[in-house]
Each structure stands twice: as structure tokens, then as C-alpha cells.
Protein backbone atom coordinates (compact mmCIF):
# COMPACT_ATOMS: atom_id res chain seq x y z
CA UNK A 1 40.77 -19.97 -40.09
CA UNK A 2 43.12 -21.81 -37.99
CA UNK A 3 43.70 -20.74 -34.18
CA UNK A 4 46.62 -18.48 -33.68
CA UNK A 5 49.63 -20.28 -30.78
CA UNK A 6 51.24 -17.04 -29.41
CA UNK A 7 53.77 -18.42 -26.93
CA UNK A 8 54.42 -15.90 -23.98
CA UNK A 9 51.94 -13.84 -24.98
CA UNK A 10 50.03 -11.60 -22.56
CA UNK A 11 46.78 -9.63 -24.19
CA UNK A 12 48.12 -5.71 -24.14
CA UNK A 13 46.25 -2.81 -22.79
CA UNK A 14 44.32 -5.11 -20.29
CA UNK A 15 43.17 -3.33 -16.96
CA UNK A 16 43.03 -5.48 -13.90
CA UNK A 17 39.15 -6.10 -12.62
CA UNK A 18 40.18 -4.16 -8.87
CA UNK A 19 40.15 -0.80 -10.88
CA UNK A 20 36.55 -1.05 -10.64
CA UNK A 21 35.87 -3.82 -7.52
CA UNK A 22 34.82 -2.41 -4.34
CA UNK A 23 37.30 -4.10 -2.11
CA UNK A 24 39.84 -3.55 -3.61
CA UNK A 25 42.38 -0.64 -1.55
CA UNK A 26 44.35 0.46 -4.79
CA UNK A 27 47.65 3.04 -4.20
CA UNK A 28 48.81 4.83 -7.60
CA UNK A 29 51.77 6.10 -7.98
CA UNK A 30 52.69 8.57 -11.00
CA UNK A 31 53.85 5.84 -12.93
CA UNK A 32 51.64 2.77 -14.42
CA UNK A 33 53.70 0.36 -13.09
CA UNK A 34 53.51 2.09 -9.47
CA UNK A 35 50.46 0.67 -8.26
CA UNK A 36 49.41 -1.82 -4.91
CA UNK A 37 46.43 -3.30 -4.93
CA UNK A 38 45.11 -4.65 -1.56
CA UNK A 39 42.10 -7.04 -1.45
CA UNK A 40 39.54 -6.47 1.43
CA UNK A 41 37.35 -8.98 0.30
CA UNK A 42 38.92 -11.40 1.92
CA UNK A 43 40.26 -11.99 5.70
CA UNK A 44 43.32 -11.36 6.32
CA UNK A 45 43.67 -8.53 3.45
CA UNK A 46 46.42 -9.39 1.29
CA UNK A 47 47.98 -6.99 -1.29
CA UNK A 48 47.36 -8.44 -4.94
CA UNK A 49 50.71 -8.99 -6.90
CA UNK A 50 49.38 -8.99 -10.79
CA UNK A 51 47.07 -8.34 -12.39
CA UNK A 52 43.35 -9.72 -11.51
CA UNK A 53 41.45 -10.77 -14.98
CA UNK A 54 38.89 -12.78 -12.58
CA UNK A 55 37.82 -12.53 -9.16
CA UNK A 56 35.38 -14.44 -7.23
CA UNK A 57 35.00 -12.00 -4.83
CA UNK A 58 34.44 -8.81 -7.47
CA UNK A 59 31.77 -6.34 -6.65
CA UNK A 60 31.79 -3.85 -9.35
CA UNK A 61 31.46 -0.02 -7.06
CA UNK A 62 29.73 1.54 -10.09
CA UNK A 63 26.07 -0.70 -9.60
CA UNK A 64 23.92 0.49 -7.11
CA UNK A 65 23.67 -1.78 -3.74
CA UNK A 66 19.56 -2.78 -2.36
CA UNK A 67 19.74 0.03 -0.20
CA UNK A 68 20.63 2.91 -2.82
CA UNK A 69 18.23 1.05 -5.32
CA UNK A 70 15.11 1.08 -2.68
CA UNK A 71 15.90 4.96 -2.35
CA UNK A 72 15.53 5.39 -6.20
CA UNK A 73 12.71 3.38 -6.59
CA UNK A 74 9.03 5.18 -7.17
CA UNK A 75 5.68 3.43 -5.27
CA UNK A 76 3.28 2.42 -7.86
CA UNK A 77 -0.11 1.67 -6.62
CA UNK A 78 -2.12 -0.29 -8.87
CA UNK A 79 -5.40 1.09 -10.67
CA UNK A 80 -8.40 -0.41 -11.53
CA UNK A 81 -10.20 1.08 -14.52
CA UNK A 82 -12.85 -1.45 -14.41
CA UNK A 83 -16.33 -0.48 -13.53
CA UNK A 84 -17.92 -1.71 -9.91
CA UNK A 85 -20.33 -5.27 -10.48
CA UNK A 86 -23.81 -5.29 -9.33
CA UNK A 87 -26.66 -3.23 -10.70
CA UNK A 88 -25.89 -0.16 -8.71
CA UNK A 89 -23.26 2.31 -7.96
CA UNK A 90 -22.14 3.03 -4.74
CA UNK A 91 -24.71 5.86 -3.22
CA UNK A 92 -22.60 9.56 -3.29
CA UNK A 93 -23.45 11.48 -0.09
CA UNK A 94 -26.04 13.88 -2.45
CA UNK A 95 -27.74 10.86 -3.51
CA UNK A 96 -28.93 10.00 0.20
CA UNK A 97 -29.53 13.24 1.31
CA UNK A 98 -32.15 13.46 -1.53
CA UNK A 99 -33.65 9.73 -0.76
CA UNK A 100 -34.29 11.05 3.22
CA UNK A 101 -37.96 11.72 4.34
CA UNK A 102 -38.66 15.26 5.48
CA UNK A 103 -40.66 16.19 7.99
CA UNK A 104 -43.22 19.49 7.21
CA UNK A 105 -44.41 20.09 10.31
């Protein structure tokens, strides 16, 4: 199949990438077409007049930051199942207690 030339053509139903930045200041109003968006990613803030589809600057709000993912994560200490080298165990307190000379006097 060939490739399709749409002239003027803008993709429908396509949400801007601010809906879901976290710099992005965004004022609804009741209707669709009454929104601002205001970009605070960069200095000085400027509003946004259309509609972003990229954006260097994007931070998507809904993934956890290093802070909020240090906070979730669990501490795993490793464990070793192997057994200790050498011909002996390490000595338990009741195993030196028994080797000790007593005195019968």
C-alpha cells in the first residue's frame, strides 16, 4: 500500500503531552477549547499556545521521582546458604563449656 497525502490534516482526538507533564500550570475552563497551559519548565514561564505533541522538557507526574522510589524500596540483605570451609564448625558456646577442665577439689 501506497502512503496516504492528507493536506491540512491534523490527527483528531490527540491530547497535548502537558496533560500529564509536571510543569506544566494547566487552567480548564468548562469548555475543551477553554484551556491555558503555562510551562514552568522553563525560565521565564511562558503560557503554551497549541498543542504540545513533543517536549524536551516533559516529566511525566504519574512516575515516581528517586526520592518516592527509595521510600518504596525493601533492604535485601544477601544470604549465604553455603556451608563454612575448613574441617570444623565454628565452636557453639555448649561445645566449650563441655571441652573446659574441672576442678574436683
Amino acid at each position: 500500500m501506497g502512503k496516504a497525502n492528507v493536506k491540512g490534516g491534523t490527527p483528531a482526538g490527540s491530547g497535548s503531552l502537558c496533560r500529564t507533564c509536571s510543569h506544566a500550570h494547566i487552567l480548564s475552563g468548562y469548555r475543551e477549547s477553554e484551556m491555558m497551559v503555562v510551562c514552568q519548565a522553563t525560565y521565564p514561564e511562558f503560557p503554551v499556545p497549541f498543542v504540545v505533541r513533543e517536549c524536551t522538557g516533559y516529566n511525566d507526574r504519574n512516575r515516581p521521582d528517586w526520592d518516592q522510589m527509595e521510600k518504596l524500596a525493601i533492604q535485601v540483605a544477601p544470604v549465604s546458604f553455603a556451608k563454612k570451609v575448613g574441617f570444623r564448625a565454628e565452636e557453639t558456646e555448649r561445645e566449650t563449656e563441655d571441652l573446659q577442665p574441672v576442678d574436683d577439689e
